[in-house]
Structures are given as structure tokens and as C-alpha cells.
N, C-alpha and C. Protein backbone atom coordinates (compact mmCIF):
# COMPACT_ATOMS: atom_id res chain seq x y z
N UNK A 1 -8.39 41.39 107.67
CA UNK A 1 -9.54 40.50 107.69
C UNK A 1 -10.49 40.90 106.56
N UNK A 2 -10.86 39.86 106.00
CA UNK A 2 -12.13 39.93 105.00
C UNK A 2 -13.56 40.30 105.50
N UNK A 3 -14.26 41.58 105.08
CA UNK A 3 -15.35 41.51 106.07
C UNK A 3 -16.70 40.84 105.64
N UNK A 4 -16.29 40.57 104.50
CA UNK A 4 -17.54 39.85 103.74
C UNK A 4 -17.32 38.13 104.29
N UNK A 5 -16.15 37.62 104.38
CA UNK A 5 -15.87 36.33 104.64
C UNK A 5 -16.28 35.94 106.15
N UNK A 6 -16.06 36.94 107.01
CA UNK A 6 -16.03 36.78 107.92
C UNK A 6 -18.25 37.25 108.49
N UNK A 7 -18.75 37.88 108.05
CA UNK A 7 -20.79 38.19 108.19
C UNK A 7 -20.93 36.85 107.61
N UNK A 8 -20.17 36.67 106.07
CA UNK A 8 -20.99 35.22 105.98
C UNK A 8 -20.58 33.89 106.59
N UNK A 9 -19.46 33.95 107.50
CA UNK A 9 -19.23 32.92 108.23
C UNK A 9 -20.25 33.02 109.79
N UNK A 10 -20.45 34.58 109.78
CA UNK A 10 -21.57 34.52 111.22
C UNK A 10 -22.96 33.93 110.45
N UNK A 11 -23.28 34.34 109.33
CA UNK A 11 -24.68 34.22 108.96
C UNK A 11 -24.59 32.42 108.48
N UNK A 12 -23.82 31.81 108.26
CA UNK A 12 -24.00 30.62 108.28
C UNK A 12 -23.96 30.02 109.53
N UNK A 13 -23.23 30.97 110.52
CA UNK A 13 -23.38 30.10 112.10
C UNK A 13 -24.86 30.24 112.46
N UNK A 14 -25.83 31.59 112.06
CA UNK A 14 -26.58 31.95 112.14
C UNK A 14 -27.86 31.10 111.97
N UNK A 15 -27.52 30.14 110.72
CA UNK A 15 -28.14 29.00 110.57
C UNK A 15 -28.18 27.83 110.70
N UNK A 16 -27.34 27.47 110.94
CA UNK A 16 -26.75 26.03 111.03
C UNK A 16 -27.06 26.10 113.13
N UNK A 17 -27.19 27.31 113.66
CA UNK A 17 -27.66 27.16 115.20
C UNK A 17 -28.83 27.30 115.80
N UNK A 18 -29.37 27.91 114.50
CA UNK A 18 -31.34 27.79 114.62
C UNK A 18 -31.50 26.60 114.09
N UNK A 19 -31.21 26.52 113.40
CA UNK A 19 -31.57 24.78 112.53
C UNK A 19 -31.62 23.71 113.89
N UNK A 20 -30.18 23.59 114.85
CA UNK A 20 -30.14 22.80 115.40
C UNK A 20 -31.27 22.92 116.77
N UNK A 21 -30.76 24.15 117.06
CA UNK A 21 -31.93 24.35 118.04
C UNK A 21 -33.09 24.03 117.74
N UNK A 22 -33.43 24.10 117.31
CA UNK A 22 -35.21 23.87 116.60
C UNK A 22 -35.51 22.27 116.68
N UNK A 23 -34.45 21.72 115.84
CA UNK A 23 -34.49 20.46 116.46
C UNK A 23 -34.53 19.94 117.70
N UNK A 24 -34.01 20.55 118.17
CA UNK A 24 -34.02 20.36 119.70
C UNK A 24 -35.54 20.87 120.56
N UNK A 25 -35.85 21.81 120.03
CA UNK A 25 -37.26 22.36 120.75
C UNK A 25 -38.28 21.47 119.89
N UNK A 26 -38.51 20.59 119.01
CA UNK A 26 -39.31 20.33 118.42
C UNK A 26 -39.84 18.57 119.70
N UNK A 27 -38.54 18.76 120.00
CA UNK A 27 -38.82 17.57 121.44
C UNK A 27 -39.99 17.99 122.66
N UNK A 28 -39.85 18.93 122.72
CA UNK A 28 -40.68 19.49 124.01
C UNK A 28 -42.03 19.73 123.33
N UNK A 29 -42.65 19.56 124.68
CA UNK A 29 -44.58 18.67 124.20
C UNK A 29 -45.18 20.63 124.70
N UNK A 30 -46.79 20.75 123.90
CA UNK A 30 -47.06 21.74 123.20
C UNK A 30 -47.20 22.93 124.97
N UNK A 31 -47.23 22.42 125.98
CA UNK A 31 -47.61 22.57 127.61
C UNK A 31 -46.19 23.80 128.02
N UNK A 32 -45.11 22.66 127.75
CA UNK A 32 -43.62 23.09 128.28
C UNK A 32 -43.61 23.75 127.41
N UNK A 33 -43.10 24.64 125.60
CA UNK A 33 -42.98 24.87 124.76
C UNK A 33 -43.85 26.34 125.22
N UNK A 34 -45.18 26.15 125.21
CA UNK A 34 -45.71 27.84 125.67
C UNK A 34 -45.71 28.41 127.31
N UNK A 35 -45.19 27.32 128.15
CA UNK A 35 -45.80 27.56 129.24
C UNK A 35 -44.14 29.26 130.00
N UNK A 36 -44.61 29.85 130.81
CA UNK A 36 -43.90 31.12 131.17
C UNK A 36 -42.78 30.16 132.05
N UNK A 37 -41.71 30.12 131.23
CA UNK A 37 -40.46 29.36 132.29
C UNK A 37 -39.22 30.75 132.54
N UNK A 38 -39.89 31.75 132.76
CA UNK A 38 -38.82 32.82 133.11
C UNK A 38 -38.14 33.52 132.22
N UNK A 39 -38.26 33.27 131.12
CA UNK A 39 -37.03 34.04 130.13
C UNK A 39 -38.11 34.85 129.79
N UNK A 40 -37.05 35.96 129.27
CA UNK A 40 -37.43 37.33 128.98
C UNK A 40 -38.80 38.10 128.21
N UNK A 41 -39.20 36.64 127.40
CA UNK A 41 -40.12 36.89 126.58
C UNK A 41 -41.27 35.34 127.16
N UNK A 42 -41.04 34.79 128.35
CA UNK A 42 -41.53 34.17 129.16
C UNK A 42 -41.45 32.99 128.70
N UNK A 43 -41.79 32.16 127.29
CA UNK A 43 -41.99 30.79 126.81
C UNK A 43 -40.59 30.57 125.71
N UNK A 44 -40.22 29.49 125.52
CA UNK A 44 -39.83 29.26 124.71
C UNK A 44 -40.54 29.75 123.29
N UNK A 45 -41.78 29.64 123.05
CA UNK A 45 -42.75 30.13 121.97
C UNK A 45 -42.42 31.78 121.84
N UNK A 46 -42.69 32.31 122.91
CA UNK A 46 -42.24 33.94 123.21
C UNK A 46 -41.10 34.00 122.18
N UNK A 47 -39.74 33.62 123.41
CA UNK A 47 -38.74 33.91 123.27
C UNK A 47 -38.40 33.45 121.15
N UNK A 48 -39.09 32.36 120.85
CA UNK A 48 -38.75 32.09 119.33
C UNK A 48 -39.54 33.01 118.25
N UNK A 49 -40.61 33.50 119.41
CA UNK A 49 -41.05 34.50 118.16
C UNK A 49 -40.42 36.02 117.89
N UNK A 50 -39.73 36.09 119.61
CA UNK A 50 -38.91 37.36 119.40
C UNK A 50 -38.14 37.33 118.48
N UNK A 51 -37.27 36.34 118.49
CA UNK A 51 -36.12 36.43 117.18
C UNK A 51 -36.63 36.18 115.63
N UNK A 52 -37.63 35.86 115.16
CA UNK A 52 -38.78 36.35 114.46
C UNK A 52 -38.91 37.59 114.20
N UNK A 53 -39.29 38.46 115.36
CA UNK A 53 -39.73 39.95 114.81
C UNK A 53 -37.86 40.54 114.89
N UNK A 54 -37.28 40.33 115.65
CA UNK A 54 -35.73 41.00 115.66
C UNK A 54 -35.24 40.89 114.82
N UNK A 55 -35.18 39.49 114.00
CA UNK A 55 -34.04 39.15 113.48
C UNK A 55 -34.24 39.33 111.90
N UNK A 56 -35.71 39.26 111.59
CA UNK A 56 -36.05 39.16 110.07
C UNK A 56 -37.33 39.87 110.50
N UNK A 57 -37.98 40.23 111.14
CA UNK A 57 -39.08 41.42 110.72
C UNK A 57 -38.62 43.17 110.90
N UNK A 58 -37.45 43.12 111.47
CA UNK A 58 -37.15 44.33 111.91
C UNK A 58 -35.57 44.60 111.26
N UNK A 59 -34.25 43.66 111.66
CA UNK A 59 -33.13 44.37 111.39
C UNK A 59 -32.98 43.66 109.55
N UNK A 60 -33.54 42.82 109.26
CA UNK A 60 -33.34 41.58 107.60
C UNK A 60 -34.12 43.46 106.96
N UNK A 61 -34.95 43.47 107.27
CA UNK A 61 -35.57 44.87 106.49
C UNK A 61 -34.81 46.06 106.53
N UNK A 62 -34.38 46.17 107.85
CA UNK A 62 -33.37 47.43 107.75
C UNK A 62 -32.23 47.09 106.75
N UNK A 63 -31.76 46.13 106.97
CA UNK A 63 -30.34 45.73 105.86
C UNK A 63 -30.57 45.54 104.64
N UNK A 64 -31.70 44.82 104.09
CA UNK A 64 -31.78 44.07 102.94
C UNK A 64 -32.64 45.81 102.23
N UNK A 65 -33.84 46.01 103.13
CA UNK A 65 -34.81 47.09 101.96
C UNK A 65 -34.79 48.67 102.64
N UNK A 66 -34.09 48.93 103.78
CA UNK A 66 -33.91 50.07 104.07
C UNK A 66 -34.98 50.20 104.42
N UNK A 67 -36.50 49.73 105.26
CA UNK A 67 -37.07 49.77 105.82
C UNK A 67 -37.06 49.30 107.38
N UNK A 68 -37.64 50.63 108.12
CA UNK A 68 -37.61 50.64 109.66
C UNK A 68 -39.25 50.20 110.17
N UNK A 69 -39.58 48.70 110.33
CA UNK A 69 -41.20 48.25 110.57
C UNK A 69 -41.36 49.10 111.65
N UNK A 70 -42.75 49.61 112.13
CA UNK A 70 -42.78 49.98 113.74
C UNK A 70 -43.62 48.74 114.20
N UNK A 71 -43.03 47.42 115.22
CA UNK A 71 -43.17 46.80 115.86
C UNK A 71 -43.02 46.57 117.26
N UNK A 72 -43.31 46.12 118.29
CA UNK A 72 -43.23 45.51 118.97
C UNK A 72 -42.42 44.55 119.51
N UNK A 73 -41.20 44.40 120.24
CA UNK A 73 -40.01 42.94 120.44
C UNK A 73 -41.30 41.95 120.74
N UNK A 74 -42.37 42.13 121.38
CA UNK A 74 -43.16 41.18 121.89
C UNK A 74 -44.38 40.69 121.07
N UNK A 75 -44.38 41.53 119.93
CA UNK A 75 -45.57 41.27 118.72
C UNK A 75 -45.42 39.76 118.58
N UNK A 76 -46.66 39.08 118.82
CA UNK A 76 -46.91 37.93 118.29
C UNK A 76 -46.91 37.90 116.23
N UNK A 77 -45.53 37.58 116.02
CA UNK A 77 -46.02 37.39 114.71
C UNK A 77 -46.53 36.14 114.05
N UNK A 78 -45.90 35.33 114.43
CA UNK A 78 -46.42 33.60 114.42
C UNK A 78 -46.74 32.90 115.47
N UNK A 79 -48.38 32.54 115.54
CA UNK A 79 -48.73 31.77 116.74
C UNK A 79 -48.47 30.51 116.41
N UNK A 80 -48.41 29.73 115.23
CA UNK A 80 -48.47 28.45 114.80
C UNK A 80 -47.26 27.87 115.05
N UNK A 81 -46.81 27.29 116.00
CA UNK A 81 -45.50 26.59 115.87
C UNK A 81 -44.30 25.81 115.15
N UNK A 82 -45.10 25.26 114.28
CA UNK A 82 -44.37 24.73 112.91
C UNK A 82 -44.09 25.71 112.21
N UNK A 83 -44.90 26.93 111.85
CA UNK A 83 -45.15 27.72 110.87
C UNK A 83 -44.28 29.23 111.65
N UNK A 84 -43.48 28.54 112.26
CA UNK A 84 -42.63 30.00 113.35
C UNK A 84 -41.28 29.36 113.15
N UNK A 85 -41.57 28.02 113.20
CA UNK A 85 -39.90 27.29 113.04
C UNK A 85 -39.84 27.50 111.12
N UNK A 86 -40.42 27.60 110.48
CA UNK A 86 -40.08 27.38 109.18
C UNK A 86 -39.72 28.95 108.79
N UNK A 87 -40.37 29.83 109.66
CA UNK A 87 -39.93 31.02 109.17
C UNK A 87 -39.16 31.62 109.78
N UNK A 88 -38.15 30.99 111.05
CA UNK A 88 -36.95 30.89 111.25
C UNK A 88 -35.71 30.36 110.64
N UNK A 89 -36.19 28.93 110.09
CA UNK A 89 -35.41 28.86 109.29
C UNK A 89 -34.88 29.10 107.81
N UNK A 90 -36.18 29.83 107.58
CA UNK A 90 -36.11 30.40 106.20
C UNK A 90 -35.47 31.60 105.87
N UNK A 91 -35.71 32.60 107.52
CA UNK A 91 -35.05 34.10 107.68
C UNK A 91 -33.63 33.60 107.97
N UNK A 92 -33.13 32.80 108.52
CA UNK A 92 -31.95 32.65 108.70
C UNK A 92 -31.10 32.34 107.03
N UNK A 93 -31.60 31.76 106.42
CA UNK A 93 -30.95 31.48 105.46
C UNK A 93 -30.88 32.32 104.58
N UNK A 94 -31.63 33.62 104.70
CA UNK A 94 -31.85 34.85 103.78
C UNK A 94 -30.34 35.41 104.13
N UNK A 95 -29.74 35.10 105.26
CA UNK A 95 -28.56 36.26 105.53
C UNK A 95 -27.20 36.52 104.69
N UNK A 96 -27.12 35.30 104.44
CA UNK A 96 -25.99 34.53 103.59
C UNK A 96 -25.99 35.48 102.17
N UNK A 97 -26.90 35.54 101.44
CA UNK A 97 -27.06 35.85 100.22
C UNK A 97 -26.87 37.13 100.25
N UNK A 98 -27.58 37.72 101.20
CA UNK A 98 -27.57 39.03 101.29
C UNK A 98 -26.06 39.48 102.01
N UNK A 99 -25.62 39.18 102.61
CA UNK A 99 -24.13 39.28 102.88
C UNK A 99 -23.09 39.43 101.67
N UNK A 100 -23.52 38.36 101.30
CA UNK A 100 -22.74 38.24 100.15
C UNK A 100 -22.72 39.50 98.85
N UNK A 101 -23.95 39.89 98.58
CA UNK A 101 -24.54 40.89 98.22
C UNK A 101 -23.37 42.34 98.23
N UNK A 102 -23.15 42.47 99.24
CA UNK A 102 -22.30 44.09 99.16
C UNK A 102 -20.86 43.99 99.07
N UNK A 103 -21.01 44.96 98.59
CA UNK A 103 -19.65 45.41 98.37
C UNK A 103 -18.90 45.44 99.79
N UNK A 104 -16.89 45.35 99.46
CA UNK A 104 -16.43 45.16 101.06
C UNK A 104 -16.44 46.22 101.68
N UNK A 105 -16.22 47.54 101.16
CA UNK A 105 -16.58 48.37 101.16
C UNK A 105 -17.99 48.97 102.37
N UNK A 106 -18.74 48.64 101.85
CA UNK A 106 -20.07 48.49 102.46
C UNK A 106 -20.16 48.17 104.39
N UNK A 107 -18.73 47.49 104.37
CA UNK A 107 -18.96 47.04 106.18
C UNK A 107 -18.10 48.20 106.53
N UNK A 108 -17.83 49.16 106.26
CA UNK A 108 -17.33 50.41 106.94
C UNK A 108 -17.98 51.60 107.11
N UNK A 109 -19.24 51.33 106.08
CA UNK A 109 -20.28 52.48 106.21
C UNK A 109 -20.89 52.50 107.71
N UNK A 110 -22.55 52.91 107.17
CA UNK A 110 -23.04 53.24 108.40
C UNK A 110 -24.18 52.77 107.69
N UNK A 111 -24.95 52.35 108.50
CA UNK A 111 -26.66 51.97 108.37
C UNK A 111 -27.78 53.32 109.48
N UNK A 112 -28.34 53.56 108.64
CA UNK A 112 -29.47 54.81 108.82
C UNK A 112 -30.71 53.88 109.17
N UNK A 113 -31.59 54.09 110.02
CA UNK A 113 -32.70 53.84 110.16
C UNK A 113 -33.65 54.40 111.16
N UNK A 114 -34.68 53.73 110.97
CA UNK A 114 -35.81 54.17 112.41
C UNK A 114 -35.98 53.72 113.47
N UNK A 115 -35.82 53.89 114.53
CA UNK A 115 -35.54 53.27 115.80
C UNK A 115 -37.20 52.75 115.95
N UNK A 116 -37.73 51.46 116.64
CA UNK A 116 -39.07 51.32 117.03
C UNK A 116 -39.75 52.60 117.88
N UNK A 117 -38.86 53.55 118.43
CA UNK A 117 -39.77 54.75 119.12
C UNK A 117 -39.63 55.67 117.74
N UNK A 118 -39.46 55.70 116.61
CA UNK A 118 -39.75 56.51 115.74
C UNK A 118 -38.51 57.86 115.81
N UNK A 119 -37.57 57.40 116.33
CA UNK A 119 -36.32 58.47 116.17
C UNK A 119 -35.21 58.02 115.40
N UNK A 120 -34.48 58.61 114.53
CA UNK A 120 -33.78 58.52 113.49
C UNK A 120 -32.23 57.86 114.06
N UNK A 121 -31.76 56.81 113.57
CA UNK A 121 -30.38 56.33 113.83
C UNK A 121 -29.42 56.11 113.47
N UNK A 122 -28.30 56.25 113.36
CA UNK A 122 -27.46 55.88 111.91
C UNK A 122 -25.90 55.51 113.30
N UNK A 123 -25.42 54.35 112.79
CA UNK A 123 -24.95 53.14 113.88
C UNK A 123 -23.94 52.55 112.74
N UNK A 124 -22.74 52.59 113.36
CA UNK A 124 -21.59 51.29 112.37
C UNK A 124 -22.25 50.41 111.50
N UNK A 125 -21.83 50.27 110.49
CA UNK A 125 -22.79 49.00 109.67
C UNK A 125 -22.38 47.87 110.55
N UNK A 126 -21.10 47.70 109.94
CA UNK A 126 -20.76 46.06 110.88
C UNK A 126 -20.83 46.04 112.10
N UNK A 127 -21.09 47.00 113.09
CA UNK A 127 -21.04 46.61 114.30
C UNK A 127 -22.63 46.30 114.32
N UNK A 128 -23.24 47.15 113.93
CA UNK A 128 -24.83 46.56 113.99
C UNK A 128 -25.24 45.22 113.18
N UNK A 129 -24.48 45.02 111.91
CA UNK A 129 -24.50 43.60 111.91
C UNK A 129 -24.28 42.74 112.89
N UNK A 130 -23.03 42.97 113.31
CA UNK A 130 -22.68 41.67 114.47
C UNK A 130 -23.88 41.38 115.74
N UNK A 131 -24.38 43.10 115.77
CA UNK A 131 -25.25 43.20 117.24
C UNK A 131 -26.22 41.97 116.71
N UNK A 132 -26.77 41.70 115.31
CA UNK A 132 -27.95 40.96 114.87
C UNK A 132 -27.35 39.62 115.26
N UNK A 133 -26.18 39.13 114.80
CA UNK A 133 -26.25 37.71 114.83
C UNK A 133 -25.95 37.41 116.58
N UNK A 134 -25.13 38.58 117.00
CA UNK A 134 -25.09 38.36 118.56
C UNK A 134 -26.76 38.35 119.31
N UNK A 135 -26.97 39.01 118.71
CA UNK A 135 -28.64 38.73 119.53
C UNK A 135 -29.31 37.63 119.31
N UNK A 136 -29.16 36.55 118.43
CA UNK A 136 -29.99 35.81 118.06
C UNK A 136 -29.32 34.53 118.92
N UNK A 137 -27.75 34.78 119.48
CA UNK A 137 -27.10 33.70 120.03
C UNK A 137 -27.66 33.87 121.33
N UNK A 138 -27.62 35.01 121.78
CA UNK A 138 -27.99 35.35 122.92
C UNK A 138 -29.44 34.95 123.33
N UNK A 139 -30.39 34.94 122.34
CA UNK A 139 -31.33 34.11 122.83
C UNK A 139 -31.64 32.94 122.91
N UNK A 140 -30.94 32.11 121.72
CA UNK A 140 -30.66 30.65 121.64
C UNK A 140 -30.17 30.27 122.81
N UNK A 141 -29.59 31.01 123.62
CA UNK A 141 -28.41 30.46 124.56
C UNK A 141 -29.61 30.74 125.88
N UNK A 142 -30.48 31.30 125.98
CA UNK A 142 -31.48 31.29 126.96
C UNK A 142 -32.62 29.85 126.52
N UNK A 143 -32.66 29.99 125.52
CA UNK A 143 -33.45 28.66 125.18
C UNK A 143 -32.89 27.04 125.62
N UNK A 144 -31.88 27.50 125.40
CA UNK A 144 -31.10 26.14 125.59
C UNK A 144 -30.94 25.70 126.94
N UNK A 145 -31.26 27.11 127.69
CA UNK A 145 -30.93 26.86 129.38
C UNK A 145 -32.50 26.72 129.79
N UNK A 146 -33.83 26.68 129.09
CA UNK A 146 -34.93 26.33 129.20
C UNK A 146 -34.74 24.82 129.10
N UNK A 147 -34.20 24.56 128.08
CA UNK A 147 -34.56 23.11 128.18
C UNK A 147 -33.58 22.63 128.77
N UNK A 148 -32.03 22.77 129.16
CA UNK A 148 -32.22 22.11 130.23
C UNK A 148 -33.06 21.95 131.71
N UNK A 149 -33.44 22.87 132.06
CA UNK A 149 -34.54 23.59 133.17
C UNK A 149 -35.82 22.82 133.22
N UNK A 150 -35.47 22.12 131.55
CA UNK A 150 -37.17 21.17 131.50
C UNK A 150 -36.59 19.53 131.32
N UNK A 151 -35.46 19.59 131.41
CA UNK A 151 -35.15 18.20 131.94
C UNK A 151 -34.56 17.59 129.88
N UNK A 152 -34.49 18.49 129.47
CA UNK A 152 -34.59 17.68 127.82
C UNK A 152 -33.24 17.85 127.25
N UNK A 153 -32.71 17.05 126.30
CA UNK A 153 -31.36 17.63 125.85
C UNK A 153 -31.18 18.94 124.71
N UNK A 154 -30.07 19.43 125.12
CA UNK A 154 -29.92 20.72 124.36
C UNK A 154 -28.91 20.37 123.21
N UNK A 155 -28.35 21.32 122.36
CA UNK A 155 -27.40 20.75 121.12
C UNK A 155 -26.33 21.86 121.55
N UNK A 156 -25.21 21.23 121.34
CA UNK A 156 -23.70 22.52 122.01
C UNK A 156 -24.76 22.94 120.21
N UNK A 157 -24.20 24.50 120.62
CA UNK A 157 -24.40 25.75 119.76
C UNK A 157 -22.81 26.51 119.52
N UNK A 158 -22.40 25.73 119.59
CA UNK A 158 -20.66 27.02 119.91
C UNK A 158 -20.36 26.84 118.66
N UNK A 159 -19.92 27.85 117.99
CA UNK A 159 -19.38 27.93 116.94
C UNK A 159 -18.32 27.01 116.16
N UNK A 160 -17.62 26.73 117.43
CA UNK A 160 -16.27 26.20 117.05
C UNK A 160 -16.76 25.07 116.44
N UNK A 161 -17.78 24.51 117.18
CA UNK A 161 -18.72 23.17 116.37
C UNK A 161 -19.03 22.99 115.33
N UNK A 162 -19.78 24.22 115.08
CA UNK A 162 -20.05 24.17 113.71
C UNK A 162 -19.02 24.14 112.30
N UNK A 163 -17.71 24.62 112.65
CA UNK A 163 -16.10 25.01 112.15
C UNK A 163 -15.77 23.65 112.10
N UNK A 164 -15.23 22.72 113.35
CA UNK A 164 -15.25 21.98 113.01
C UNK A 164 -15.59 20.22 112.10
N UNK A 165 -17.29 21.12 112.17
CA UNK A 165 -18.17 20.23 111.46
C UNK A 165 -17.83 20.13 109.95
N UNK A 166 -17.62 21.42 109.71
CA UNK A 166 -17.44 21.88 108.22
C UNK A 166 -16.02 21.30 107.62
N UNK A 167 -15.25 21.26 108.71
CA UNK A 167 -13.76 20.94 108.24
C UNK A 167 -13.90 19.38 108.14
N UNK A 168 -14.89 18.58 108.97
CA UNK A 168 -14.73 17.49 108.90
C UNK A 168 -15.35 16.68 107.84
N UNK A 169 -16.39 17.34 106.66
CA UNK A 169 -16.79 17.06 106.04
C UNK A 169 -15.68 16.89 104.63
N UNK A 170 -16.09 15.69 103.93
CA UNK A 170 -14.87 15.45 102.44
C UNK A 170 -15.36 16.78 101.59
């Protein structure tokens, strides 16, 4: 297996499933959208800003600049809602490039960093890659069970979708 072919086939699922989602949350009125419907980070707003600080304030820095932020999973980084979806979809699209970026080489190393309690870590590269794009499904996939929960339609997110989308295009 190619390991570069295969991060930038997650990091394009990576985007092409925030993209859709978003679309999909951009349906729900400003009440439902912040209000505490049970998930982990309580709102849909929560839960989209977590993957915000996870996904591009915390692990995009560890990978891309070898910086460990000390944050918060629950740090409000964007209260503005438009301005949380754009910098979701903007961190998502950073992954691709940067994937592309290393050597193949590179997915057998190890990634060093700072844990948020300030203790030193050093973790499979690619397996801690995968943990990133797996976490970001993993919360999409709680979002998606919000809105059904709020009565609204959700977008299939499965990969295979997106695969086949791509194949179906000329």
C-alpha cells in the first residue's frame, strides 16, 4: 500500500465530509444549533468548535509546525458561526497539501510532541494520523445523529460515497 495515496485519500474524505455536513447544519435555526442536545461537547456549536481546536488548532500544528498549543478540547475558539464553518472548511483543506508534502518514508516514523497536560509523547506517525481523521468522523457522526434528533435531514457521510462520487464524475 501507498501511504501517501492512501492520508490523502482520508484527507480528501476529510473534506468533502465537513463540507457536506456543514451544509447540512447550516439548515438548523440559531436556538437548535447552540442549544445542549447531549453530545459530548453539548451543542452542535460545541461539538463544531471542538473539531476546530482538535483538528487544526492542536494536531494541523503538531504535523505541519511541530508545535504542541496548550489548549483546552472545550476552548471556545470561534463563537461566530459562519466564521467557525469557514475555518473548518479551510482547516480541512490544509490536509491534502500537507500530506502530500512528505516523504513515504515519513508514515513509518514517529511524531514527538506535547501532550495538553504538558508531558512529552512520541506515538506512530500514521497511526496518529489516522487517530486525526478518525476523530473528526467520529464527531461528524454524533452531529449527524443531532440532527436527526432535531427532526432535519442529515447527508450519508460514508466514504464509500464519496469514492463513488469521484468515480462517477467524467
Amino acid at each position: 500500500m501507498n501511504p501517501t495515496r492512501h492520508f490523502v485519500t482520508l484527507a480528501r474524505y476529510n473534506a468533502w465530509a465537513t463540507a457536506r455536513l456543514l451544509d447540512a447544519v447550516a439548515a438548523v435555526d440559531e436556538d437548535d444549533y447552540r442549544r445542549d442536545i447531549g453530545l459530548f461537547f453539548k451543542s452542535i456549536h460545541g461539538t463544531l468548535n471542538h473539531l476546530l481546536v482538535g483538528e487544526q488548532l492542536l494536531w494541523f500544528r503538531r504535523f505541519a509546525e511541530g508545535v504542541s498549543p496548550r489548549l483546552a478540547l472545550d476552548d471556545e475558539a470561534e463563537p461566530d458561526r459562519a466564521r467557525l464553518a469557514d475555518r473548518l472548511l479551510q482547516g480541512a483543506a490544509r490536509w491534502q497539501p500537507l500530506v502530500e508534502s512528505w516523504p513515504a518514508e515519513r508514515f513509518d516514523g514517529v511524531l514527538s510532541y506535547t501532550t495538553m497536560r504538558g508531558q512529552p509523547a512520541t506515538l506512530p506517525f500514521a497511526a496518529t494520523l489516522t487517530h486525526v481523521f478518525n476523530h473528526s468522523t467520529h464527531h461528524r457522526g454524533q452531529i449527524t445523529a443531532a440532527l436527526t434528533a432535531l427532526g432535519q435531514p442529515c447527508p450519508e457521510l460514508d466514504l464509500v460515497y464519496m469514492l463513488q462520487q469521484e468515480q462517477a464524475k467524467p
